[in-house]
C-alpha atoms as a PDB file:
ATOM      1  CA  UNK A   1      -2.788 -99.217-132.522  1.00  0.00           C
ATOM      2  CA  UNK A   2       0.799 -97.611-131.622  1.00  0.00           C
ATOM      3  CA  UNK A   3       2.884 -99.252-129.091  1.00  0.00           C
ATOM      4  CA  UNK A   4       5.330 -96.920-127.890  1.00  0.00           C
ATOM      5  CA  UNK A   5       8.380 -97.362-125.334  1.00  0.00           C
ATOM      6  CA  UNK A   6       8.047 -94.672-123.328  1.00  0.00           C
ATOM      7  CA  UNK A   7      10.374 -95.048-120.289  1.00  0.00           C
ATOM      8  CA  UNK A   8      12.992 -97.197-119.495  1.00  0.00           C
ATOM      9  CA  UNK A   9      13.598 -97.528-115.968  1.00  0.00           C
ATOM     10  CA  UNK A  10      17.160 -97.354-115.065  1.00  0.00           C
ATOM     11  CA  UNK A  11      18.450 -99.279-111.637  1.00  0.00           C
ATOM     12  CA  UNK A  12      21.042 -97.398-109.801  1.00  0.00           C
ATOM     13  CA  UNK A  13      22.205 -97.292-106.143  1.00  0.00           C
ATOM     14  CA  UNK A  14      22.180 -93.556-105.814  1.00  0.00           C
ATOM     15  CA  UNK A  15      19.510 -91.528-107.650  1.00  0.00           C
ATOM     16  CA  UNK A  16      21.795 -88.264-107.050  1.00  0.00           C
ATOM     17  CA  UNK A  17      25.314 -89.480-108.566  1.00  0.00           C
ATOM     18  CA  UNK A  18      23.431 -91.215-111.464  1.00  0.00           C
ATOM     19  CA  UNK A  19      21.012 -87.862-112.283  1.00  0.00           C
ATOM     20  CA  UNK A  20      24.658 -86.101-112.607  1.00  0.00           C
ATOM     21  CA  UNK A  21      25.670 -88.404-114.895  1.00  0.00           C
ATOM     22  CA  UNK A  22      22.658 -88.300-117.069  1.00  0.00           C
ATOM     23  CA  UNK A  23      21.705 -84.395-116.640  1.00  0.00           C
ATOM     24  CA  UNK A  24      25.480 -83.215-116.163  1.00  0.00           C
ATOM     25  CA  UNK A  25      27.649 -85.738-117.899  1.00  0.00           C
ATOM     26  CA  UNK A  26      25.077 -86.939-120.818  1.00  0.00           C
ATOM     27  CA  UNK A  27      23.457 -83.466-121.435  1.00  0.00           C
ATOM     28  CA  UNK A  28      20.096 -84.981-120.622  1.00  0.00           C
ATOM     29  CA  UNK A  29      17.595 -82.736-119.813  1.00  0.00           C
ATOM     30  CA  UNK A  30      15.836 -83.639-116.274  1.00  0.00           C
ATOM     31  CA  UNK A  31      12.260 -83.588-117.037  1.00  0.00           C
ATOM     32  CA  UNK A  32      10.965 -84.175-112.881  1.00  0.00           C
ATOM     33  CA  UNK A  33      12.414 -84.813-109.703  1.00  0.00           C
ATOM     34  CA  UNK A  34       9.571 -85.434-107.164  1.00  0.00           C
ATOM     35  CA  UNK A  35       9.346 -87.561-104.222  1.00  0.00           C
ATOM     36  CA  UNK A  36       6.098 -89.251-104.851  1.00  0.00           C
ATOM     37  CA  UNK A  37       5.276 -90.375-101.736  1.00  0.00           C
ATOM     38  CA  UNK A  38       7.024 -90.740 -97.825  1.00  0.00           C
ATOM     39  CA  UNK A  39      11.053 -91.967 -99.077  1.00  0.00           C
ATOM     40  CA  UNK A  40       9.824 -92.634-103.144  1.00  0.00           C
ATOM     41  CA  UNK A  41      11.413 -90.645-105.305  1.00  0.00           C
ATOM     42  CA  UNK A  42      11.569 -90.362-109.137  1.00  0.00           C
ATOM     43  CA  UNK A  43      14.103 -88.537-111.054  1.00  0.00           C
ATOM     44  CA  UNK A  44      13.169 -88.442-115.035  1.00  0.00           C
ATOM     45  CA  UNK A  45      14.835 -87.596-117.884  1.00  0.00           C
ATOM     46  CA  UNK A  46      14.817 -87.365-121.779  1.00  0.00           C
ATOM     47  CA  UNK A  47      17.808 -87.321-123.958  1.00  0.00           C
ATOM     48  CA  UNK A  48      17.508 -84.694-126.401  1.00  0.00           C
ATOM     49  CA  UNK A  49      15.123 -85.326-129.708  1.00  0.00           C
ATOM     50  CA  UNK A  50      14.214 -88.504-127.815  1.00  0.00           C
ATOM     51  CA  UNK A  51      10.598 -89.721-127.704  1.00  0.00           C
ATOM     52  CA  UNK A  52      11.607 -91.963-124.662  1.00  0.00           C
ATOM     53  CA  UNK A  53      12.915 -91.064-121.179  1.00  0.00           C
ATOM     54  CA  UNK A  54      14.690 -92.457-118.441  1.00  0.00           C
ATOM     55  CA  UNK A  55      13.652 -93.212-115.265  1.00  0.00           C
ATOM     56  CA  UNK A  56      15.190 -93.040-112.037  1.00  0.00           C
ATOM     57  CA  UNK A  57      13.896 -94.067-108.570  1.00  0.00           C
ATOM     58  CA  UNK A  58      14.867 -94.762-105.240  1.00  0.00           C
ATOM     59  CA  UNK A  59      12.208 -96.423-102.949  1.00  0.00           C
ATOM     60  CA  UNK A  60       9.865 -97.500-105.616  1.00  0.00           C
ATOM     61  CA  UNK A  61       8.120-100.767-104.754  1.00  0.00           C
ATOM     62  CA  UNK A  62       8.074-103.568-107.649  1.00  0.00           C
ATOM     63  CA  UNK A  63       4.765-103.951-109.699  1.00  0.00           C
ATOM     64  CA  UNK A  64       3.201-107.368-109.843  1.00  0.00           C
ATOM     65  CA  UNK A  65       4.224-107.246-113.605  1.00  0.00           C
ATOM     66  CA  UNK A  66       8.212-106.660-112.886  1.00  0.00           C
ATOM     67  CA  UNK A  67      10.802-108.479-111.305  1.00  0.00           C
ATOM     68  CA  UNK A  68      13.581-106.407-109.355  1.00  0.00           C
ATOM     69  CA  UNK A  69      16.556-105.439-111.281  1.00  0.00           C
ATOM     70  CA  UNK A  70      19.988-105.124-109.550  1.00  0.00           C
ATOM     71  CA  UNK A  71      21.887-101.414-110.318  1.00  0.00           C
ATOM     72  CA  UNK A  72      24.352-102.428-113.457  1.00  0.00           C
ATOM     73  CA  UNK A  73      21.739-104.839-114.869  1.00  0.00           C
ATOM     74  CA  UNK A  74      20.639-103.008-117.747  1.00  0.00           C
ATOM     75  CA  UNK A  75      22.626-103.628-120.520  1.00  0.00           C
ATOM     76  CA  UNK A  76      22.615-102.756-124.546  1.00  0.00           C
ATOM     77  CA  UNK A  77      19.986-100.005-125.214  1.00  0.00           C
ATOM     78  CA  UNK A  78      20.528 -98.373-128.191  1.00  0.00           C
ATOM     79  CA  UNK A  79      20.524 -95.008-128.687  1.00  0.00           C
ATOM     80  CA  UNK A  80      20.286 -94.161-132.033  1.00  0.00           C
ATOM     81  CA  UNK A  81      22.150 -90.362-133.418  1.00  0.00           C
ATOM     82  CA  UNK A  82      23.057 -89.482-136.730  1.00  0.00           C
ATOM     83  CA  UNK A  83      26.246 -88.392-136.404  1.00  0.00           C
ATOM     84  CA  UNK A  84      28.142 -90.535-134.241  1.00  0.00           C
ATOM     85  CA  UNK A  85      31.483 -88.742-134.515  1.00  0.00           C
ATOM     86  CA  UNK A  86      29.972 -85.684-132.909  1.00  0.00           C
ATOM     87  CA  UNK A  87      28.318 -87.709-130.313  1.00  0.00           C
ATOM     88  CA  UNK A  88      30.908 -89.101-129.196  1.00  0.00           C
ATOM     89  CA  UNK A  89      32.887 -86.301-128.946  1.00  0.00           C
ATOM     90  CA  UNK A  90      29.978 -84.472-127.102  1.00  0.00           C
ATOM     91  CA  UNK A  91      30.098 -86.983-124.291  1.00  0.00           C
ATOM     92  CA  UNK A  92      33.626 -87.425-124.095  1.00  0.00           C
ATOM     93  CA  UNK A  93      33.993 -83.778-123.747  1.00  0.00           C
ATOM     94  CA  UNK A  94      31.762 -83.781-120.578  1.00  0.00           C
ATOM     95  CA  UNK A  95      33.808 -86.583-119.186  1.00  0.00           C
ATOM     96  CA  UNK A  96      31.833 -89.403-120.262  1.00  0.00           C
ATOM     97  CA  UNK A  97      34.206 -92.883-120.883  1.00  0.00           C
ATOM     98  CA  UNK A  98      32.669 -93.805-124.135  1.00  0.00           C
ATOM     99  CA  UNK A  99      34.878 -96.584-126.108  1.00  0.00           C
ATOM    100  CA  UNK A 100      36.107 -95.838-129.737  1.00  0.00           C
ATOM    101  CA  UNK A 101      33.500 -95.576-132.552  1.00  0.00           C
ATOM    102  CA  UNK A 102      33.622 -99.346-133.519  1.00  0.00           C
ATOM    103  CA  UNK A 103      31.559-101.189-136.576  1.00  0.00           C
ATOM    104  CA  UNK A 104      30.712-104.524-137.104  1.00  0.00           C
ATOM    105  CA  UNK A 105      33.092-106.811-139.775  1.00  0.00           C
ATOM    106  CA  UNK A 106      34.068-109.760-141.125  1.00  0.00           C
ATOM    107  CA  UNK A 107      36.817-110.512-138.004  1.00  0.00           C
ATOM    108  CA  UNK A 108      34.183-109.429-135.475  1.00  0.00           C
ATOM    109  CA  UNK A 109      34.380-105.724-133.717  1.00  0.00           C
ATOM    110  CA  UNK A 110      36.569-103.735-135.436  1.00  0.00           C
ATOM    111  CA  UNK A 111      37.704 -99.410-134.739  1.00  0.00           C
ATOM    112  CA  UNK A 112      35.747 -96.880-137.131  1.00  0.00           C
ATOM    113  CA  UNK A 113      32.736 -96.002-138.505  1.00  0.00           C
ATOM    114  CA  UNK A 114      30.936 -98.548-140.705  1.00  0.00           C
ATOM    115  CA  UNK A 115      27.988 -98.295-143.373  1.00  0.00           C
ATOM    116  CA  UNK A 116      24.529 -97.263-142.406  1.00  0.00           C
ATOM    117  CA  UNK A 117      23.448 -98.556-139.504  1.00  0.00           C
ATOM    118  CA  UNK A 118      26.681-100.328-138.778  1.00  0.00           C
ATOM    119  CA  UNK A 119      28.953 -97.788-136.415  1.00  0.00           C
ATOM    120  CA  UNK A 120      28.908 -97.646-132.818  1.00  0.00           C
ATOM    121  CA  UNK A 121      29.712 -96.301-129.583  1.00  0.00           C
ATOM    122  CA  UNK A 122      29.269 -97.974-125.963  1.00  0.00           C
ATOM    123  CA  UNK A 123      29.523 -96.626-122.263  1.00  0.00           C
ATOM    124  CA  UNK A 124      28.605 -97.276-118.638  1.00  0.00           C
ATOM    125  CA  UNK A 125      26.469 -95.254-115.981  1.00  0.00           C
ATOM    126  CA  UNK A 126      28.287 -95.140-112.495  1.00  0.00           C
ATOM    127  CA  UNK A 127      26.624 -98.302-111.757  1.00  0.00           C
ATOM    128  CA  UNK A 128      27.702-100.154-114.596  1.00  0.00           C
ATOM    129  CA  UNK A 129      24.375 -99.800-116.833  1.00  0.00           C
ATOM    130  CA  UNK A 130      25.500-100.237-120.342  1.00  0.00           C
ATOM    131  CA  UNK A 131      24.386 -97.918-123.354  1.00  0.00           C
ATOM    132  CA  UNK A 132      25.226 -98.399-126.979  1.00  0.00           C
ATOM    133  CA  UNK A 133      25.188 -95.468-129.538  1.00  0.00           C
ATOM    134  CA  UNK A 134      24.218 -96.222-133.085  1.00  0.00           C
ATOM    135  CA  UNK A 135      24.502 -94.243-135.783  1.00  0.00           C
ATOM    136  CA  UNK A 136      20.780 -93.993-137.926  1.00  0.00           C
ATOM    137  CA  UNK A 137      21.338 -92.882-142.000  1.00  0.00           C
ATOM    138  CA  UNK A 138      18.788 -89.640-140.757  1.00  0.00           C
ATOM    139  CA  UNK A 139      15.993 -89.034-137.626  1.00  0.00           C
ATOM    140  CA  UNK A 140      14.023 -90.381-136.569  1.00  0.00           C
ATOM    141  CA  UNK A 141      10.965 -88.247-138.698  1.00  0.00           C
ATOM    142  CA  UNK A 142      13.050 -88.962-141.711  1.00  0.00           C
ATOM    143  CA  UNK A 143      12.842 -92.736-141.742  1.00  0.00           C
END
């Protein structure tokens, strides 16, 4: 049996300024935008060559299963691209603050690329959700 992750729901405060961010800003393609029922609303989208997508809701009761999570609360997903350099300047170039391509060394955090597996990139949503790029040796289908 596959387990697959799917979806991560993202908390914001405003479904509009953070689906310009991820459609506009990010380059994220917006996969649905649908109010669901009376004031619910889902806005989802898939980063390019992803398998997963990210959702966005406003008005969307909590499942027994899931505990509330404040806008800015998601922190350190990873997503993975194999060629951080061009990333990076991708999203900068749409006006994304992404910090300097940094790798992991004996002092700690330190500026550059590193060796497979070992450079990356970090920014915020509006709301202060943090996302990590990683750079993978090749895709995903090539692993």
């Amino acid at each position: 049996m596959d387990y697959t992750i799917e979806v991560i729901v993202v908390p914001v405060t405003d479904v509009d300024r953070a689906k310009e961010f991820y459609a506009d800003r990010c380059g994220f393609p917006v996969d649905l935008d649908t109010e669901v029922a009376p004031g619910i609303r889902i806005v989802q989208l898939t980063p390019p060559g992803s398998r997963c997508s990210l959702a966005l809701s406003q008005g969307m009761p909590s499942s027994p299963s899931q505990s509330d999570m404040e806008p800015g609360a998601l922190r350190a997903v990873q997503i993975c691209v194999t060629d951080i350099t061009a990333a990076h300047a991708e999203l900068t170039g749409r006006g994304v603050d992404v910090s300097p391509v940094q790798h992991v060394g004996p002092n700690g955090w330190e500026e550059g690329r590193g060796e497979p597996w070992n450079s990356f990139a970090f920014f915020d949503d509006p709301d202060g959700n943090g996302w990590v790029l990683q750079e993978a040796p090749a895709p995903l289908s090539q692993r």
